[in-house]
Protein backbone atom coordinates (compact mmCIF):
# COMPACT_ATOMS: atom_id res chain seq x y z
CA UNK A 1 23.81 -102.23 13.72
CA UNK A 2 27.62 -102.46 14.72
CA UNK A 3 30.61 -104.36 12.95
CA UNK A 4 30.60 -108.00 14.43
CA UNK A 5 33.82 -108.18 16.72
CA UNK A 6 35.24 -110.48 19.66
CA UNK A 7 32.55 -111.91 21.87
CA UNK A 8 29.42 -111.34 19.88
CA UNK A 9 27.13 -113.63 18.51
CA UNK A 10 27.05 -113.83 15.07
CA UNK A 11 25.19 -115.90 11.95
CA UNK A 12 26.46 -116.30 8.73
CA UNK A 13 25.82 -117.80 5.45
CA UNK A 14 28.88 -118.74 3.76
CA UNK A 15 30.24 -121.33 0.88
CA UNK A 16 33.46 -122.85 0.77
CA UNK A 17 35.45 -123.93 -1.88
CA UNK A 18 38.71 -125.76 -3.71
CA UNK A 19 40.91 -123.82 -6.01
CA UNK A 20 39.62 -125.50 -8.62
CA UNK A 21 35.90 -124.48 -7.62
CA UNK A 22 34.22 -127.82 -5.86
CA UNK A 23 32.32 -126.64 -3.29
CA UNK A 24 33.15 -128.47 -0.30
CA UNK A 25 30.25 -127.08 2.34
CA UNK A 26 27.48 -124.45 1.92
CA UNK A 27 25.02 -122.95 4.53
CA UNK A 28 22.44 -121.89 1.61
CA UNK A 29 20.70 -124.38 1.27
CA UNK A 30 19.93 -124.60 5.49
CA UNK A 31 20.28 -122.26 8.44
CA UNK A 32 23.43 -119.96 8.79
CA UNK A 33 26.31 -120.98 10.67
CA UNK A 34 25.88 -119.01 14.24
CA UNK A 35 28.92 -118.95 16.09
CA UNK A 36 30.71 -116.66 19.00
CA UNK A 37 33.70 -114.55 17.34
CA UNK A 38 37.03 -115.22 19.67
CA UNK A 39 35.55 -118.13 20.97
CA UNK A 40 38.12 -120.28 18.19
CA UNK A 41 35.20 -122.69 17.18
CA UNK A 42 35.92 -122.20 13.77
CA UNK A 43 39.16 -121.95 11.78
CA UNK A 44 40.82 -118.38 12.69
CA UNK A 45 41.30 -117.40 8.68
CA UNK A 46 37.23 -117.65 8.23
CA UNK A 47 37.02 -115.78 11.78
CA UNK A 48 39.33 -113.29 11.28
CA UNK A 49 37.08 -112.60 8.01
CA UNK A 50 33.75 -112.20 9.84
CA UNK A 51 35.48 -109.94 12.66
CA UNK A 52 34.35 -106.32 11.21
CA UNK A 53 31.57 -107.31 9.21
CA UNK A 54 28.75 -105.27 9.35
CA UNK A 55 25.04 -106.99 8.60
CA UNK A 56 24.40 -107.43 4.88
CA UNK A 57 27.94 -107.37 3.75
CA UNK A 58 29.17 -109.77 1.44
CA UNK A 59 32.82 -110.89 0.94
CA UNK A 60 35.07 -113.42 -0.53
CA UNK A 61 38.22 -114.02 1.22
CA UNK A 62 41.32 -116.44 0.66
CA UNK A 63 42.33 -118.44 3.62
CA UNK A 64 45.64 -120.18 3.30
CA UNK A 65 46.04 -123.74 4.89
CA UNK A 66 47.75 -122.07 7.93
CA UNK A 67 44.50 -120.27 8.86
CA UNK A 68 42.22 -123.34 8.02
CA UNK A 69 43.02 -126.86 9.12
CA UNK A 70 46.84 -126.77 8.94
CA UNK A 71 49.18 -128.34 6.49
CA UNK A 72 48.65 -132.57 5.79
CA UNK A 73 50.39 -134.45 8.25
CA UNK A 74 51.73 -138.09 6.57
CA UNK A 75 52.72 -138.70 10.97
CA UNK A 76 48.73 -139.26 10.59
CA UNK A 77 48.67 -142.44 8.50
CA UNK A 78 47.47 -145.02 10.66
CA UNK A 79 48.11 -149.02 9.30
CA UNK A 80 45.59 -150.74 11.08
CA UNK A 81 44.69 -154.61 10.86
CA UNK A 82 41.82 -155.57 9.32
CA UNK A 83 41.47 -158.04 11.88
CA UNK A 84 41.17 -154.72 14.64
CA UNK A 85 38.15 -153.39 12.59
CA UNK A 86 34.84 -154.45 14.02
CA UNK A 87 33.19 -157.14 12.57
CA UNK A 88 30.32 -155.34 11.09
CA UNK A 89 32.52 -152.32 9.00
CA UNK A 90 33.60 -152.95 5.11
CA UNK A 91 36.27 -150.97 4.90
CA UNK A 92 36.43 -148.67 1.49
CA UNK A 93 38.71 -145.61 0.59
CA UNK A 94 37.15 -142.54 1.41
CA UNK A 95 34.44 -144.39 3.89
CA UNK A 96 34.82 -142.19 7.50
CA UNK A 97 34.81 -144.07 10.42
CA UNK A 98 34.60 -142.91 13.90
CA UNK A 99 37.24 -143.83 16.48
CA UNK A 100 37.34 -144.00 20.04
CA UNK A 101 41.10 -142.73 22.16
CA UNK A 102 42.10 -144.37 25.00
CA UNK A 103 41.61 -141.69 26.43
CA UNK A 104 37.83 -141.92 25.21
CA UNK A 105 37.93 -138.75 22.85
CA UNK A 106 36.25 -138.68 19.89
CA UNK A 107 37.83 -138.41 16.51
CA UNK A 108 37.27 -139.25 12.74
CA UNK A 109 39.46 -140.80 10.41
CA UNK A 110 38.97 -141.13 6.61
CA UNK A 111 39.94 -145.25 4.81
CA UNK A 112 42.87 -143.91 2.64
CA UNK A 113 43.67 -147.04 1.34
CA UNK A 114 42.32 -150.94 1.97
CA UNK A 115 44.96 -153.67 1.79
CA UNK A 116 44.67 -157.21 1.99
CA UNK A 117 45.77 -157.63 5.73
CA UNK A 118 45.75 -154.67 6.88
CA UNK A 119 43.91 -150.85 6.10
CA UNK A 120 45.53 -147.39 6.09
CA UNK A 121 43.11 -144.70 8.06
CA UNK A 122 44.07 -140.91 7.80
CA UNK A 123 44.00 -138.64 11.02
CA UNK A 124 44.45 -135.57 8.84
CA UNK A 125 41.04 -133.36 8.61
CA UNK A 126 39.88 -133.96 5.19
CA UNK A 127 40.57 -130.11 3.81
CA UNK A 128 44.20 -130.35 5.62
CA UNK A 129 46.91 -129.10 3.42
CA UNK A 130 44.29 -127.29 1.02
CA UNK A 131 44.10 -123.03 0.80
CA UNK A 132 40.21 -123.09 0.70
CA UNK A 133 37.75 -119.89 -0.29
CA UNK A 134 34.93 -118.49 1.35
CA UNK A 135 31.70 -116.45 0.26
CA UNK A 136 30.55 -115.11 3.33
CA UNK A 137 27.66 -113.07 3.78
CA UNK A 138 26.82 -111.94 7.50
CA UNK A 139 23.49 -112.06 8.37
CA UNK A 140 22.98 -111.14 12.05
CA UNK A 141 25.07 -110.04 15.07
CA UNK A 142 24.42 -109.77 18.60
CA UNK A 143 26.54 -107.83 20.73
CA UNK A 144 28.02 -109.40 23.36
C-alpha cells in the first residue's frame, strides 16, 4: 500500500491531548476517524501529519494553536440576557448550547460565566488558544 496523500480516503485512530496530558478526544475506544486528505475537514496541523503516512505507522506529532483551532478570541464573548435564553435552559458554566444565526447557521457556544441579569456565552472552539498533541496511527487508505 502507498503513503496516504491529497485526495485519498483515509481512516485513522488517533488521541488528542493537553500539555499537561488530559486527553481531550480518542477514536480507541470506537471506529477511526475516516476523512478525505485536502478536503480541510479537519484542522490542517493533524492533516498535514497524516499526509505521507503509510498503513500501520504510528506517530506523535505537536500541532501548535495556529494549525488547530486558532488562537482564543476575547471579540467572542457574547453578554447575553437571561431574559433572551429560552425558557426551558438553566444556564451553567461550561453547559454548551446550540445557537441559531440569522442567517440560520449553526454554531455552538460554551456558558463561560452566569450572572444575575445577564450570561456570558463563548464563540471560541473549546481547544482555541491551546497547542494540542496527537497519537495517530493510520489504519487504512484508499487512493483517490
Amino acid at each position: 500500500m502507498s503513503a496516504a496523500k491529497s485526495g485519498d480516503l483515509v481512516k485513522v485512530h488517533y488521541r488528542g491531548t493537553l500539555q499537561d496530558g488530559t486527553v481531550f478526544d480518542s477514536s480507541y475506544e470506537g471506529e477511526p476517524l475516516e476523512f478525505t486528505l485536502g478536503q480541510g475537514q479537519i484542522i490542517p496541523g493533524f492533516e498535514e501529519a497524516v499526509e505521507g503516512m503509510a498503513p500501520g505507522e504510528n506517530k506523535t506529532v505537536q500541532v501548535e494553536k495556529a494549525q488547530g483551532y486558532g488562537d482564543y478570541d476575547e471579540s467572542k464573548l457574547i453578554n447575553v440576557e437571561r431574559s433572551n435564553l429560552p425558557d426551558n435552559i438553566n444556564p451553567e458554566e461550561g453547559m454548551v448550547l446550540q445557537v441559531n444565526s440569522q442567517d440560520n447557521d449553526v454554531f455552538y457556544v460554551t456558558v463561560n460565566e452566569v450572572k444575575d441579569e445577564e450570561v456570558v456565552l463563548d464563540g471560541n472552539h473549546p481547544l482555541a488558544g491551546k497547542d494540542l498533541t496527537f497519537e495517530i496511527e493510520l489504519v487504512d487508505v484508499q487512493a483517490a
